[in-house]
N, C-alpha and C. Protein backbone atom coordinates (compact mmCIF):
# COMPACT_ATOMS: atom_id res chain seq x y z
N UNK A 1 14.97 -17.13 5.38
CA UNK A 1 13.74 -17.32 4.63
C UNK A 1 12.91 -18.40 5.32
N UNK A 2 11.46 -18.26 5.58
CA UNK A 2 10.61 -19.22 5.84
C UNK A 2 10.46 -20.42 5.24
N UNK A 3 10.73 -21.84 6.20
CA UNK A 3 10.42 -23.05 5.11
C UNK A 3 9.54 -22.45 4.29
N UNK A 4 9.02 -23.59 3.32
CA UNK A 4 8.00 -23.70 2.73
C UNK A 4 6.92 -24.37 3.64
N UNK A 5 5.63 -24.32 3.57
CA UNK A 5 4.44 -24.81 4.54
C UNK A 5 3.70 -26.01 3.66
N UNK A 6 3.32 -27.09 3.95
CA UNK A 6 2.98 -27.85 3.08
C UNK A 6 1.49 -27.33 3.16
N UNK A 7 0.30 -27.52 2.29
CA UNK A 7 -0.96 -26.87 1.71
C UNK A 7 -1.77 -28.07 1.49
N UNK A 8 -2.76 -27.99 1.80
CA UNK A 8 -3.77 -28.70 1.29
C UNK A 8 -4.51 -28.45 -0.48
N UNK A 9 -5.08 -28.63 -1.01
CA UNK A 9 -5.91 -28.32 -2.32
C UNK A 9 -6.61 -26.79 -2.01
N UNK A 10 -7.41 -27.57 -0.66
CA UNK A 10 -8.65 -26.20 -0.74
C UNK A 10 -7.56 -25.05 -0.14
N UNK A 11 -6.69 -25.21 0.39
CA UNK A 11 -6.20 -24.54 1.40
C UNK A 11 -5.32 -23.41 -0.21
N UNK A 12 -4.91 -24.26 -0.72
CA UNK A 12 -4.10 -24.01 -1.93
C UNK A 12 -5.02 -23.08 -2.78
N UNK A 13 -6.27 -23.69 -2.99
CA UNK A 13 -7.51 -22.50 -4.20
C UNK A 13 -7.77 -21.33 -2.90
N UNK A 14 -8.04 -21.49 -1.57
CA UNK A 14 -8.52 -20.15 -1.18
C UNK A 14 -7.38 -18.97 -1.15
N UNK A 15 -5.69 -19.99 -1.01
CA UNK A 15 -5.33 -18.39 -0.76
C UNK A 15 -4.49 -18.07 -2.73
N UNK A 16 -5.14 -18.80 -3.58
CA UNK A 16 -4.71 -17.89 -4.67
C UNK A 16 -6.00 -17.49 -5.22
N UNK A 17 -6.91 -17.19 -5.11
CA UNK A 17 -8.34 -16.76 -5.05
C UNK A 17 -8.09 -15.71 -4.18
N UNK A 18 -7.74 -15.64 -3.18
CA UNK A 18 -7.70 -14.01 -2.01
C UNK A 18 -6.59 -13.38 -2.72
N UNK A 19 -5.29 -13.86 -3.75
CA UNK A 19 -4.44 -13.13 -3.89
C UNK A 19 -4.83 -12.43 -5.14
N UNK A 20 -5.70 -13.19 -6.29
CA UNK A 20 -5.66 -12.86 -7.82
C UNK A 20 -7.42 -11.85 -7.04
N UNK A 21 -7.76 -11.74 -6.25
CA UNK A 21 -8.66 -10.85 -5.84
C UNK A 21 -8.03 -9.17 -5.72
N UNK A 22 -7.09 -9.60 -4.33
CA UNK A 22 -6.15 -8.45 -4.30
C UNK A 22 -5.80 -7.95 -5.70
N UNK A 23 -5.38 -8.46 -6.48
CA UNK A 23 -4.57 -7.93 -8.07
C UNK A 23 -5.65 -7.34 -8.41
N UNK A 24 -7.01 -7.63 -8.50
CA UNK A 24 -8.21 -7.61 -9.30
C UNK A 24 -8.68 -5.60 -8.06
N UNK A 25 -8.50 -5.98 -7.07
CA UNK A 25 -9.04 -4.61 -6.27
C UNK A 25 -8.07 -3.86 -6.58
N UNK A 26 -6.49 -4.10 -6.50
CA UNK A 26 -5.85 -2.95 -6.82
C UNK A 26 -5.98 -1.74 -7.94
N UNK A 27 -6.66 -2.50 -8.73
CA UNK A 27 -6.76 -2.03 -10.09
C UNK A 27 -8.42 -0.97 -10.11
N UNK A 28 -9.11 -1.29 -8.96
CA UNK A 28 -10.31 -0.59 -8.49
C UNK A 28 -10.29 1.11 -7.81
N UNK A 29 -9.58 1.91 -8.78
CA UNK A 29 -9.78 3.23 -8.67
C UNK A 29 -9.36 4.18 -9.82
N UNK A 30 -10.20 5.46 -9.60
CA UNK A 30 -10.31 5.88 -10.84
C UNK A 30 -8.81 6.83 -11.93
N UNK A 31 -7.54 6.31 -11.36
CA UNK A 31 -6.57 6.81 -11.67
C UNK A 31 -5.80 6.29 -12.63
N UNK A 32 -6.16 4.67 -12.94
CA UNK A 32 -5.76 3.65 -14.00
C UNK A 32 -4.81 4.22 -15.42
N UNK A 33 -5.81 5.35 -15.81
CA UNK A 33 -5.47 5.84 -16.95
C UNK A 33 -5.09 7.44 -16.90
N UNK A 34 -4.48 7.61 -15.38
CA UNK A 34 -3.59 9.33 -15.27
C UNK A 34 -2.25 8.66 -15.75
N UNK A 35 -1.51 9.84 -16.41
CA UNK A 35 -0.43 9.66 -16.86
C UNK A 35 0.32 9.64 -15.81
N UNK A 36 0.85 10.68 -14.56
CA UNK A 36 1.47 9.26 -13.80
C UNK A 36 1.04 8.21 -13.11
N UNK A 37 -0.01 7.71 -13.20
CA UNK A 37 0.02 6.17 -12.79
C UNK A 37 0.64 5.49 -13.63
N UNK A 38 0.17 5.44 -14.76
CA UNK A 38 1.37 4.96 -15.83
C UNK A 38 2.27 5.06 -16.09
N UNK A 39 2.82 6.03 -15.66
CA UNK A 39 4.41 6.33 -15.54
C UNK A 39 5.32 5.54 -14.46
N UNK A 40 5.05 5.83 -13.29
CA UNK A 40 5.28 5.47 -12.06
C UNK A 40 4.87 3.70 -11.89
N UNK A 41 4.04 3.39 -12.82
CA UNK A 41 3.67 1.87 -12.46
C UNK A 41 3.81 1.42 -13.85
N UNK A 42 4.65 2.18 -14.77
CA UNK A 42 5.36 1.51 -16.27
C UNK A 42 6.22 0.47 -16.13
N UNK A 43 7.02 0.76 -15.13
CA UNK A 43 8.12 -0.87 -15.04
C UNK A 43 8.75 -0.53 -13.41
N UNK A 44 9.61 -1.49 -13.53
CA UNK A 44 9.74 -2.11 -11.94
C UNK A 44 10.96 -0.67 -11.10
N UNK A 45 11.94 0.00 -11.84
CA UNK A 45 12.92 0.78 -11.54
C UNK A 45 11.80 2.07 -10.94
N UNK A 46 10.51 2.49 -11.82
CA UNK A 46 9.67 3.27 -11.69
C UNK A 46 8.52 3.29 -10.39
N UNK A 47 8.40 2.33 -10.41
CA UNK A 47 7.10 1.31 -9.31
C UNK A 47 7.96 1.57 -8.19
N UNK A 48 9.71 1.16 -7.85
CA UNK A 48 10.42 1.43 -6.47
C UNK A 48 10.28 2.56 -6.53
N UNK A 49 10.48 3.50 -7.32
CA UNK A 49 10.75 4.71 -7.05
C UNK A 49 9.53 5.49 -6.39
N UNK A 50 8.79 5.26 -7.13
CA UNK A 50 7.45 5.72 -6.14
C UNK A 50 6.94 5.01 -4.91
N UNK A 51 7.39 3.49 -4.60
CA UNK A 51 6.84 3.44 -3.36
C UNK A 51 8.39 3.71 -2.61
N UNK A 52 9.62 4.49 -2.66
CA UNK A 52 10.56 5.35 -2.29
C UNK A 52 9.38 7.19 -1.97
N UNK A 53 8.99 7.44 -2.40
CA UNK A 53 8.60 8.83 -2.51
C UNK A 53 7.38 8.84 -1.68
N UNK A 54 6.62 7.74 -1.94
CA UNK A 54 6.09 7.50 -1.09
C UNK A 54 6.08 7.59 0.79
N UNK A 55 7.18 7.02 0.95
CA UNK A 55 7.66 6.92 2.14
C UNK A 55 8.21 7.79 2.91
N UNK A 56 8.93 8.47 1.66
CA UNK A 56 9.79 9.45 2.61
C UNK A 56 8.17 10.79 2.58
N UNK A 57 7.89 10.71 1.61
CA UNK A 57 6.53 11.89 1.95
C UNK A 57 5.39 11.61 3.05
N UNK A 58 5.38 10.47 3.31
CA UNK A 58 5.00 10.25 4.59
C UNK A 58 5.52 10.22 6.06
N UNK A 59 6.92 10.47 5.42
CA UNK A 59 8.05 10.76 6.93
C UNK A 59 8.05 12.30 6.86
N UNK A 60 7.47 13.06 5.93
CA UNK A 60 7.50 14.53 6.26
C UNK A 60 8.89 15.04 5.35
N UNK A 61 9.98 14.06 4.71
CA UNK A 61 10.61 14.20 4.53
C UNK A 61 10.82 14.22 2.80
N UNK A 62 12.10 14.67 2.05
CA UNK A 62 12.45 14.71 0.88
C UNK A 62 12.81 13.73 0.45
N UNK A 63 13.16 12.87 -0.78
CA UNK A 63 13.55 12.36 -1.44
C UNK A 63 15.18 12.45 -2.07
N UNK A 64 16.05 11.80 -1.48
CA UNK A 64 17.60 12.15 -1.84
C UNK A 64 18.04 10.49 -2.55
N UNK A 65 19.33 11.29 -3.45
CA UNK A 65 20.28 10.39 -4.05
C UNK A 65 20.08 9.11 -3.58
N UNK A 66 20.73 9.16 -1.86
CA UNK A 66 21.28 7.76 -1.04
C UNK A 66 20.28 7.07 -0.92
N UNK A 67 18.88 7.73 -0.51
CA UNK A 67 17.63 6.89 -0.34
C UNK A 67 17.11 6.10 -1.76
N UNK A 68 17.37 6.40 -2.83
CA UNK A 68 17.13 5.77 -3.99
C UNK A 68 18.15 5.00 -4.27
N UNK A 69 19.50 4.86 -4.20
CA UNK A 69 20.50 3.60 -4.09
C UNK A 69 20.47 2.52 -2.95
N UNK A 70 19.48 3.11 -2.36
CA UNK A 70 18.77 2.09 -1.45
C UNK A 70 18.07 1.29 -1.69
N UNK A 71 16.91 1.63 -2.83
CA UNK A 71 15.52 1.15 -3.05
C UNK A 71 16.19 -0.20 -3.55
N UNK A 72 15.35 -1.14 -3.09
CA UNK A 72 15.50 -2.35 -3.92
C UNK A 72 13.94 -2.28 -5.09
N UNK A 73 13.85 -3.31 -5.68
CA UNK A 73 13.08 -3.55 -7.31
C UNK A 73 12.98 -5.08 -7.13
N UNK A 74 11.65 -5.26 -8.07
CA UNK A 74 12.05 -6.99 -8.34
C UNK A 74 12.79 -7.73 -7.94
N UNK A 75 13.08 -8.94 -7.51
CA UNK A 75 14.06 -9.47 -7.38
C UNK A 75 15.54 -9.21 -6.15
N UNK A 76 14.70 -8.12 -5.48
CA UNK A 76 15.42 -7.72 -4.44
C UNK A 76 17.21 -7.16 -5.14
N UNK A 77 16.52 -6.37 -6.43
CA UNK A 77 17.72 -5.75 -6.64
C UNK A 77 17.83 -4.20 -6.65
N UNK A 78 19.32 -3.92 -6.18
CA UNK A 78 18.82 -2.54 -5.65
C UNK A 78 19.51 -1.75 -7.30
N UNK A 79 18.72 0.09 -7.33
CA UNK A 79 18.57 0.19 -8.44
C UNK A 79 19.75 0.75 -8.55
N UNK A 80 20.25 0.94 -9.96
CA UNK A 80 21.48 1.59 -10.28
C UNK A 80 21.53 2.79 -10.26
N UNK A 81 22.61 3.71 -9.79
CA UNK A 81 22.85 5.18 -10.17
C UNK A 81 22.27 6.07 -11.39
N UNK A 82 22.72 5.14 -12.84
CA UNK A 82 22.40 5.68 -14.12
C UNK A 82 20.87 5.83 -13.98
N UNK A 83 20.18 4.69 -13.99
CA UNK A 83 18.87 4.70 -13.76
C UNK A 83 17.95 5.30 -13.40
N UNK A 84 18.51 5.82 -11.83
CA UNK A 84 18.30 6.00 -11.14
C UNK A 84 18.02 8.17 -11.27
N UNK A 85 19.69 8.40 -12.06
CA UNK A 85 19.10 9.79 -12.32
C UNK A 85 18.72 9.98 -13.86
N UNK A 86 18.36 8.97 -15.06
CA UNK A 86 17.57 9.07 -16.23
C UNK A 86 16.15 9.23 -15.50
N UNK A 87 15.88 8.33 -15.01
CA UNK A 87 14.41 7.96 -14.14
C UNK A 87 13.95 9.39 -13.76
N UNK A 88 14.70 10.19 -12.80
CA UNK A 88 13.96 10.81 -12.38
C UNK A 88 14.05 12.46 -12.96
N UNK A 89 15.56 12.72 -13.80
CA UNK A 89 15.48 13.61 -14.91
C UNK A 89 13.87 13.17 -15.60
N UNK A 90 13.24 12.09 -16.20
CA UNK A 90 12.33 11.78 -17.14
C UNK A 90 11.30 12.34 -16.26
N UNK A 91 10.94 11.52 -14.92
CA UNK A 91 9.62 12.46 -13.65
C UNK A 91 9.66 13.92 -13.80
N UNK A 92 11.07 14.34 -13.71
CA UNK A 92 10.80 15.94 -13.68
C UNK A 92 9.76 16.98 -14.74
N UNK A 93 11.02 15.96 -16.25
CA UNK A 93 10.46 16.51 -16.88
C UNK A 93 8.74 16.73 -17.69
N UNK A 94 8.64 15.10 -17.04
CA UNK A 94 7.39 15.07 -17.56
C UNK A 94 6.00 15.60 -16.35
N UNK A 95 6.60 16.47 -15.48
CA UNK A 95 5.97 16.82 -14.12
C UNK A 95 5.38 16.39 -12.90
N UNK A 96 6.16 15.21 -12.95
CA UNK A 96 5.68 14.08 -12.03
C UNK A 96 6.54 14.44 -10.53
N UNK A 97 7.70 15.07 -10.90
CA UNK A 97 8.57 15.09 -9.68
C UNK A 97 9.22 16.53 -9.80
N UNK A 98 9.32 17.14 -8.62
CA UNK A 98 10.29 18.70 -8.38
C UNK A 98 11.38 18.22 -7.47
N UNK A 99 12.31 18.89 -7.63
CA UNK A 99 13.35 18.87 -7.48
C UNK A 99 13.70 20.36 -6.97
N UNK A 100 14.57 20.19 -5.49
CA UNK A 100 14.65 21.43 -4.40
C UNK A 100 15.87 20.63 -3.96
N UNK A 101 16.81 22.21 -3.94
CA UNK A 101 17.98 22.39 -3.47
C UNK A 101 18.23 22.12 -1.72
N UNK A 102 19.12 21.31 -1.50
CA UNK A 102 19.31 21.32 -0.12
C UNK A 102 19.11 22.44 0.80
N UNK A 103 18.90 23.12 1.55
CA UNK A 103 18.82 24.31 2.35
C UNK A 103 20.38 24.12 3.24
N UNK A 104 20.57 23.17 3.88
CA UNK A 104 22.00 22.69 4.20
C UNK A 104 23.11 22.42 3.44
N UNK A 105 22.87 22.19 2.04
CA UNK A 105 23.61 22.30 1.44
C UNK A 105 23.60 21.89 0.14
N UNK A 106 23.72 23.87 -0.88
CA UNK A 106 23.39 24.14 -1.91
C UNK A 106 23.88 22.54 -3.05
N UNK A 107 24.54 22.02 -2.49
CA UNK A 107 25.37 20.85 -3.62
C UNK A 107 24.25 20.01 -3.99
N UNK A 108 23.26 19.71 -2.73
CA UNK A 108 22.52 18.16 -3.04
C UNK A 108 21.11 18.54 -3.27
N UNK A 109 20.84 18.12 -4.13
CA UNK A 109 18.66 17.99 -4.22
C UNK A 109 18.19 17.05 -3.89
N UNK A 110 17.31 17.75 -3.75
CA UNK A 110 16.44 16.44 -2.94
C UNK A 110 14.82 16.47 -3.80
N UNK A 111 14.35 15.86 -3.76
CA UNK A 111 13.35 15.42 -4.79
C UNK A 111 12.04 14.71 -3.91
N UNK A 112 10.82 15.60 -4.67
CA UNK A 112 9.26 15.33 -3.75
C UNK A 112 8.65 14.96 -5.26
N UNK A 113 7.02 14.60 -4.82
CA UNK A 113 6.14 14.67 -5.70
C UNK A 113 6.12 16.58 -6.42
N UNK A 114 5.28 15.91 -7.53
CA UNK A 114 5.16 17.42 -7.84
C UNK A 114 3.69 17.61 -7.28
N UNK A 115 3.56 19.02 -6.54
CA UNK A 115 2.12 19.23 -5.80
C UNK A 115 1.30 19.44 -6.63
N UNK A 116 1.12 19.13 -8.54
CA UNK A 116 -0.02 19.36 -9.15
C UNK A 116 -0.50 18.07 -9.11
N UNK A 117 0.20 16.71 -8.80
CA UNK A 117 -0.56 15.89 -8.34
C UNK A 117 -0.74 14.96 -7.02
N UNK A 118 -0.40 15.27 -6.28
CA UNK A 118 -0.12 15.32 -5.00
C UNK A 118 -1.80 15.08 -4.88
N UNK A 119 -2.53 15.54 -4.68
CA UNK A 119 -3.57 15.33 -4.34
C UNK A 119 -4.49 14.42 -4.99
N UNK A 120 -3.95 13.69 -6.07
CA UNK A 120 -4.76 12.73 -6.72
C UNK A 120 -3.71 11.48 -6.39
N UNK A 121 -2.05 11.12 -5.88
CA UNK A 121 -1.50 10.33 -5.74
C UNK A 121 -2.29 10.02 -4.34
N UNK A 122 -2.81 11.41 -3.25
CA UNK A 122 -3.23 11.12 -1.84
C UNK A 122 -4.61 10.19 -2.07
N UNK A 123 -5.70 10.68 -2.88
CA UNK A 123 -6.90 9.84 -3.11
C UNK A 123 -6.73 8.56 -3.55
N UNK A 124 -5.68 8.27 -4.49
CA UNK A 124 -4.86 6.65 -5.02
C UNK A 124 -4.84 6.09 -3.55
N UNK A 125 -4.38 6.54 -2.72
CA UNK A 125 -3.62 5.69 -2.06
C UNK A 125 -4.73 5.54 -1.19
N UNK A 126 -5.88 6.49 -0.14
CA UNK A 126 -7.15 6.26 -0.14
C UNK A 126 -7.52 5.18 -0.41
N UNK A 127 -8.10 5.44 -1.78
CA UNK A 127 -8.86 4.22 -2.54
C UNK A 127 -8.09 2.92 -2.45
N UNK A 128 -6.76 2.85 -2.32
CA UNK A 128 -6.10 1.30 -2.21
C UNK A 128 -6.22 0.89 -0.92
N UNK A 129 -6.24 1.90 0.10
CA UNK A 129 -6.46 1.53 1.72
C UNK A 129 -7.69 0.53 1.85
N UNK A 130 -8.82 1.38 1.34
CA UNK A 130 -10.36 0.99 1.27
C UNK A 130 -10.21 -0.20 0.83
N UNK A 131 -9.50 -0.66 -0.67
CA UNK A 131 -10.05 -1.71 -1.19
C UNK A 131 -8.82 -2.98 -0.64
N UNK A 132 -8.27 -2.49 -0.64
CA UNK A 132 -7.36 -3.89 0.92
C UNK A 132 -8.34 -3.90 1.82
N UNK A 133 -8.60 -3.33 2.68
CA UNK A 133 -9.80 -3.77 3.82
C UNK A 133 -10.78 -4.50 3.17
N UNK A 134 -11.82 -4.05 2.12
CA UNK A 134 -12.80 -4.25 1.30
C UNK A 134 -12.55 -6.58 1.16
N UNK A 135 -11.15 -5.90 0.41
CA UNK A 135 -10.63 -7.30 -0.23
C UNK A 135 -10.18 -8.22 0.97
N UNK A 136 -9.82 -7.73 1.90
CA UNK A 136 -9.44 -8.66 3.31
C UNK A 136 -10.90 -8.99 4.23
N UNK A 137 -11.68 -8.23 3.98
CA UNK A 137 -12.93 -8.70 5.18
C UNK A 137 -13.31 -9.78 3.87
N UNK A 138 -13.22 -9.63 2.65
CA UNK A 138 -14.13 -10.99 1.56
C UNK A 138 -13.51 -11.87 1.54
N UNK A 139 -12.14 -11.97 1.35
CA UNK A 139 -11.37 -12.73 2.09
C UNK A 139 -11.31 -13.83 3.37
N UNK A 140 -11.37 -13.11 4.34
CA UNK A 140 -11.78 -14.07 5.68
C UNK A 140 -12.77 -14.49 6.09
N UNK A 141 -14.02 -13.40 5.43
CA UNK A 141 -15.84 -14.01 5.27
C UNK A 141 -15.83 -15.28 4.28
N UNK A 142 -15.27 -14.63 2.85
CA UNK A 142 -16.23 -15.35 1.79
C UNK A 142 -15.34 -16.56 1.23
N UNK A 143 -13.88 -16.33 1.40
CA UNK A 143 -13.11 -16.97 0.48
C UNK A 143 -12.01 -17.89 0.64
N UNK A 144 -11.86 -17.36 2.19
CA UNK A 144 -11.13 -18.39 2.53
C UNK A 144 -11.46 -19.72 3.62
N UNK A 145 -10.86 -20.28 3.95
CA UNK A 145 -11.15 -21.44 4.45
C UNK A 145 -10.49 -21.24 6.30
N UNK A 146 -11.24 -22.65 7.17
CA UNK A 146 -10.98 -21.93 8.52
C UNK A 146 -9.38 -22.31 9.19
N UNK A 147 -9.30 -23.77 7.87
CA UNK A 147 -7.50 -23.80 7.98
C UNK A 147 -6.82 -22.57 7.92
N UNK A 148 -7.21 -22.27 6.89
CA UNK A 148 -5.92 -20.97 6.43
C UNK A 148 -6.16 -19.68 7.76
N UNK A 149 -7.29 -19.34 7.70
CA UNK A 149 -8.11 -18.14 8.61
C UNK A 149 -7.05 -19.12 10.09
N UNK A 150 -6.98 -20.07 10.44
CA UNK A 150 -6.44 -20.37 11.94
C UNK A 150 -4.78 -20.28 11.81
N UNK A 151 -4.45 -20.40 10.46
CA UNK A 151 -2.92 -20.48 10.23
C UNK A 151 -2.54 -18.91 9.84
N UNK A 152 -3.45 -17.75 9.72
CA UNK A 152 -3.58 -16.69 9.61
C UNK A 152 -3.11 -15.82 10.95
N UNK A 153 -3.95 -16.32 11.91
CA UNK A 153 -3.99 -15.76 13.22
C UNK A 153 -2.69 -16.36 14.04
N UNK A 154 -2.39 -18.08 13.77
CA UNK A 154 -1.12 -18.35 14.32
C UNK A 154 0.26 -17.94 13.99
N UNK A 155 0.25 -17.16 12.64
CA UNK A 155 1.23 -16.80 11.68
C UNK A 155 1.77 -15.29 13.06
N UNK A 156 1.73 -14.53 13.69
CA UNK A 156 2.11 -13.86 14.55
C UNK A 156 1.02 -12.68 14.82
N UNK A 157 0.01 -13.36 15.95
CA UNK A 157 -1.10 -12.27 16.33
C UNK A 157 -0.41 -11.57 17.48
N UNK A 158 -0.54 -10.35 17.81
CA UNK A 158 0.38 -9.42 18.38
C UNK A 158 -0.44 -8.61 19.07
N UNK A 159 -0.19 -7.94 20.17
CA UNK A 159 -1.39 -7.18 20.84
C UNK A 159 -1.38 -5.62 20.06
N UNK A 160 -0.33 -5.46 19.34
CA UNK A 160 -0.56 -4.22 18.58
C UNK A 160 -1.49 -4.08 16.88
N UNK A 161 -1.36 -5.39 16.54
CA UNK A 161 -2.31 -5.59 16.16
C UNK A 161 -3.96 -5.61 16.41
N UNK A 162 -4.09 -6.05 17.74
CA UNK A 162 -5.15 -6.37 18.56
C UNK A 162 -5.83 -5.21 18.66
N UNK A 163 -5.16 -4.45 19.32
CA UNK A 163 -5.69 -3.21 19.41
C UNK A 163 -5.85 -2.29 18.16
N UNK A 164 -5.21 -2.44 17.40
CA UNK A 164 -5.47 -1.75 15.85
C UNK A 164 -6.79 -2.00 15.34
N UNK A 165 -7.19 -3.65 15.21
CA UNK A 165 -8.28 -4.10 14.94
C UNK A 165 -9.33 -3.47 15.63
N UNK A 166 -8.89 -4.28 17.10
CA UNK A 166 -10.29 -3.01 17.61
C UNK A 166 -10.50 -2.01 17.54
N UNK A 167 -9.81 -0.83 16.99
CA UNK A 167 -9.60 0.09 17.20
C UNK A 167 -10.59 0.55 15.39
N UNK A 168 -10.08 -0.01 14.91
CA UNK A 168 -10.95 -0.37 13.81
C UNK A 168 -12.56 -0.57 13.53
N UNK A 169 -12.46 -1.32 14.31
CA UNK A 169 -14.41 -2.23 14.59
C UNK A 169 -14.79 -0.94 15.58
N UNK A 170 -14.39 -0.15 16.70
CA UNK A 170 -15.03 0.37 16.95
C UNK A 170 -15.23 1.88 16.60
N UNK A 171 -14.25 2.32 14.90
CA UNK A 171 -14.83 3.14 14.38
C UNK A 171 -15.99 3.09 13.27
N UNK A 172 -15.85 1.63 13.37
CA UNK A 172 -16.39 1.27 12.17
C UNK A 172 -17.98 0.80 12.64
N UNK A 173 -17.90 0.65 14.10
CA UNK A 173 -19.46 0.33 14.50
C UNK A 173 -20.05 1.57 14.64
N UNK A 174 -19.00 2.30 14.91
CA UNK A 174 -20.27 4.02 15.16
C UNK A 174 -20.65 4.70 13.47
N UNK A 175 -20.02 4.28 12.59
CA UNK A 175 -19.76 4.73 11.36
C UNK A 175 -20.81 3.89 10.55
N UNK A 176 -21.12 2.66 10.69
CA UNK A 176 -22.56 1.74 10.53
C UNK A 176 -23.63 2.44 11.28
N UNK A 177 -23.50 2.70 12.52
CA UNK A 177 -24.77 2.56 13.41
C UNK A 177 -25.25 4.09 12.59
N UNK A 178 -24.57 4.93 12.50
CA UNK A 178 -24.56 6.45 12.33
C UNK A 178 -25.43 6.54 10.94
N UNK A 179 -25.06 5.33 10.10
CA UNK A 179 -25.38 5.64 8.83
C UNK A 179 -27.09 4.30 8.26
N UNK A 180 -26.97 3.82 9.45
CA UNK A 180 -27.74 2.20 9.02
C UNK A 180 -28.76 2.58 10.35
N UNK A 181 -28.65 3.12 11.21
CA UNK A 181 -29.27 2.71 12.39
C UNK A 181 -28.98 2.06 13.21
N UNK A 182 -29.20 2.53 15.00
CA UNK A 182 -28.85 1.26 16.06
C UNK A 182 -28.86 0.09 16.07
N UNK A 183 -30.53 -0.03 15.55
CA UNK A 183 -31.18 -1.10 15.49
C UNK A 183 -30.52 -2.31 14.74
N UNK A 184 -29.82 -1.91 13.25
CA UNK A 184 -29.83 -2.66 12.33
C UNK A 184 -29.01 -3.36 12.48
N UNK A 185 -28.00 -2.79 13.27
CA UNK A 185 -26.77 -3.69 13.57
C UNK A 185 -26.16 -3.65 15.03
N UNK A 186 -26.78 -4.53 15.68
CA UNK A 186 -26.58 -4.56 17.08
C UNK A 186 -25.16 -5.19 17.53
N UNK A 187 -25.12 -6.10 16.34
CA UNK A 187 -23.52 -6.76 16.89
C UNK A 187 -22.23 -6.40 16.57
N UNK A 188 -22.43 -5.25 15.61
CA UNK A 188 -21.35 -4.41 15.37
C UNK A 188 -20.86 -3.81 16.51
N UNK A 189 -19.85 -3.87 17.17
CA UNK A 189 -19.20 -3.67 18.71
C UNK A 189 -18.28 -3.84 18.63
N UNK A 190 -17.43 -2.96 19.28
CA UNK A 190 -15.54 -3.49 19.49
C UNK A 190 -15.35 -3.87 20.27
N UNK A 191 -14.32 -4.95 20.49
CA UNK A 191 -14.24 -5.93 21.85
C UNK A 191 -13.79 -5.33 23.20
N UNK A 192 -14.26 -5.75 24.31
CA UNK A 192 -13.54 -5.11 24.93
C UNK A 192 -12.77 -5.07 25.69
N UNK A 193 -11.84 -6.37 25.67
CA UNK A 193 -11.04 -7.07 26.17
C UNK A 193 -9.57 -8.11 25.42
């Protein structure tokens, strides 16, 4: 575990001001009140489980037993068996989750989103992309300080990062210029070095 870092005051208000921001954007899309968001973000056994389903649906892959006795929760505790198949008996039934037989082998299921919402969990996650960026450029513009912003960059700047960023700014300058004009924003540019 990382010492602790000793903080200044201001250093102390900007980064819980950038964090109770983050809490405040997460909550900035129009899914708040779908029944599974509320389901899935009802309590902490539920919340792993979906950012579990999450993951593996972004690996192309299913959702099994072992990978959920994996998940850790709160407190870095990992979830229990019982739990674990009440939890997702309850997803099924309430149509949040399908459940498909191994093809290798009839014994084990394996468990996805259900595809009637599949396409509104994909726009969720969209809209949370957007508003992390959103909340991180107000952040390092508006809110934080140039201590923290220098203890930011010394914290481990990486050239794969580097290039991500740029890689970033220079979709994001053709995506301004395209929509604002050349003119309007000349210094929008990705670095090039």
């Amino acid at each position: 575990m990382d010492k602790i870092m000793e903080w200044s005051n201001s250093e102390m208000r900007a980064l819980t001001k950038g964090e109770a921001q983050y809490h405040y954007s997460a909550g900035a899309h129009k899914y708040t009140k779908s029944d599974w968001y509320i389901w899935f973000f009802g309590n902490t056994t539920r919340y792993a489980i979906f950012q579990t389903f999450l993951w593996k649906y972004g690996e192309g892959k299913m959702v099994g037993y072992n990978d959920l006795t994996r998940t850790k929760k709160a407190g870095s505790r990992t979830l229990k068996i019982d739990n674990i198949k009440t939890t997702v008996r309850d997803g099924i039934s309430l149509g949040f989750i399908e459940a498909y037989k191994s093809e290798r082998d009839k014994r084990v299921t394996l468990y996805s989103f259900n595809d009637s919402i599949l396409e509104e969990i994909t726009d969720y996650c969209f809209k949370m992309r957007r508003n992390r960026m959103w909340e991180i450029a107000g952040f390092i513009s508006d809110s934080s300080s140039d201590a923290v912003n220098k203890r930011l960059a010394e914290a481990g700047l990486r050239k794969e990062w580097f290039r991500a960023i740029n890689n970033f700014l220079e979709k994001f300058a053709i995506s301004v210029k395209a929509k604002f004009g050349e003119d309007k924003f000349p210094n929008v540019v990705s670095l090039k070095k």
